[in-house]
Protein backbone atom coordinates (compact mmCIF):
# COMPACT_ATOMS: atom_id res chain seq x y z
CA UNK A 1 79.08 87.65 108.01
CA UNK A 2 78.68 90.74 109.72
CA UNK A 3 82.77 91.49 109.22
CA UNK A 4 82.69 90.80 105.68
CA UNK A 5 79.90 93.74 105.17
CA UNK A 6 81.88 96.16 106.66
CA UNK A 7 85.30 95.49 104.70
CA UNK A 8 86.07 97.21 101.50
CA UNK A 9 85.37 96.15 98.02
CA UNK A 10 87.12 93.42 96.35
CA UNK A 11 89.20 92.69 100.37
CA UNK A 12 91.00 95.35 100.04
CA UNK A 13 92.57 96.41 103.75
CA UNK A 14 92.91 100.54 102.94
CA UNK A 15 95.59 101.40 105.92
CA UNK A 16 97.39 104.16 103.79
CA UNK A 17 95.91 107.53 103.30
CA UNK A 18 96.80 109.87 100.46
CA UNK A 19 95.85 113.73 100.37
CA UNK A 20 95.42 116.25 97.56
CA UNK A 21 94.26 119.65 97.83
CA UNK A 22 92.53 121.00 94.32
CA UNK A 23 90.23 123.91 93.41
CA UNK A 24 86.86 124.00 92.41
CA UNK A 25 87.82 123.92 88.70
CA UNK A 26 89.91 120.92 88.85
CA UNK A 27 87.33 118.83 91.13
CA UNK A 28 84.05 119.60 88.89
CA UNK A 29 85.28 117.77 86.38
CA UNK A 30 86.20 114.81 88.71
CA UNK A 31 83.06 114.82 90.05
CA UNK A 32 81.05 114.93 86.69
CA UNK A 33 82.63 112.44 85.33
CA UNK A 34 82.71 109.83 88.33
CA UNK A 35 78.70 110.37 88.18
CA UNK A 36 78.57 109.61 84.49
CA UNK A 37 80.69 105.71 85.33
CA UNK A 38 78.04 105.61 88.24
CA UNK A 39 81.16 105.67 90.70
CA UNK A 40 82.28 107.59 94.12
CA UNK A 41 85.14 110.16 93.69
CA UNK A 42 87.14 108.44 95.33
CA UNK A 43 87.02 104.87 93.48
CA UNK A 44 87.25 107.10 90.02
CA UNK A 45 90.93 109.41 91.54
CA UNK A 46 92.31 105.83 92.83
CA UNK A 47 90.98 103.77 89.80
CA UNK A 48 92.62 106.44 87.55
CA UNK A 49 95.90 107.51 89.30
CA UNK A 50 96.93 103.26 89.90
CA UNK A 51 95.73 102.78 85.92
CA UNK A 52 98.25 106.10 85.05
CA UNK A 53 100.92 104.80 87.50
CA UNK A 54 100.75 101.26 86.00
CA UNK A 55 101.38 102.89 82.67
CA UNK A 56 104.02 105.01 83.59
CA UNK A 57 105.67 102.01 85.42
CA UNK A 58 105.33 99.76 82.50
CA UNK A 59 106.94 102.81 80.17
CA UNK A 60 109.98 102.72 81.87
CA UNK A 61 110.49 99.36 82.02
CA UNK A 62 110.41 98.64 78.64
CA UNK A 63 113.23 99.24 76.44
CA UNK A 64 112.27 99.61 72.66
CA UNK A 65 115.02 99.86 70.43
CA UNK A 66 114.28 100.91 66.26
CA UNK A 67 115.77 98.29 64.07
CA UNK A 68 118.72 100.30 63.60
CA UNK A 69 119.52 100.64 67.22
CA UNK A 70 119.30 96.72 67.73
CA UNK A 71 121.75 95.96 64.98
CA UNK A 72 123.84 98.56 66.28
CA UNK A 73 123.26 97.21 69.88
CA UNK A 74 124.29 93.54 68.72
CA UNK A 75 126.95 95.27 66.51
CA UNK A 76 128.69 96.73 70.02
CA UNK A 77 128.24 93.44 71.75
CA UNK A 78 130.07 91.08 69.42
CA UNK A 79 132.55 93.46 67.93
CA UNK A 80 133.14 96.04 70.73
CA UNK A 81 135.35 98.84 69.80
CA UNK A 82 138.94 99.32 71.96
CA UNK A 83 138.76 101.72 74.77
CA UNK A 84 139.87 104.89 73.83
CA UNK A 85 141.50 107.38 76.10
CA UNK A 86 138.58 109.58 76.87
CA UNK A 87 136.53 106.42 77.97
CA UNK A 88 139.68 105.85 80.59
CA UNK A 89 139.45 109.35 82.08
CA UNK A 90 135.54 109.52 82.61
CA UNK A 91 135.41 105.70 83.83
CA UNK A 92 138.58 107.47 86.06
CA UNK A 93 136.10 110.49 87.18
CA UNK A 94 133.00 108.75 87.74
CA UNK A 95 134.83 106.46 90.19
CA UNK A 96 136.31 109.48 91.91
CA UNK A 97 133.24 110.89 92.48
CA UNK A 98 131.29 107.92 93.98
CA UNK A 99 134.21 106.11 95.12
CA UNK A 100 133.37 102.88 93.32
């Protein structure tokens, strides 16, 4: 029982560290408002840089086309247009470059 008191919240094993260095300006702020949620600094910076990289994450993983882009999308897929000349040479250069 004795083990379980002295591991973080929720089981969480911490073994990383991350390090910031701000100025007095930037951590008021912080501070004041991880005493309004009742919470340490440290639970309020994690909590809210995982919840902003979750969000970023999730951005760029979605792909959100207007309804004009997914007809032309569907458009390109079932009536693709002939390969034109300039579509030969940078296929030609970009293979060049990395070799592909």
């Amino acid at each position: 029982m004795a083990e379980a008191a002295k591991r973080p919240a929720m089981g969480r094993v911490r073994g990383e560290r991350l390090e910031v260095r701000i100025t007095a300006d930037q951590k008021r702020p912080i501070e004041r408002a991880a005493a309004l949620q009742g919470r340490t600094v440290t639970d309020f910076v994690l909590t809210s840089v995982q919840d902003t990289a979750r969000r970023v994450i999730e951005e760029y993983q979605h792909l959100e086309f207007s309804v004009r882009d997914s007809q032309a999308f569907v458009e390109a897929l079932i009536d693709p247009r002939p390969i034109n000349e300039r579509l030969h040479d940078t296929v030609r250069r970009y293979r060049e470059k990395t070799g592909v």
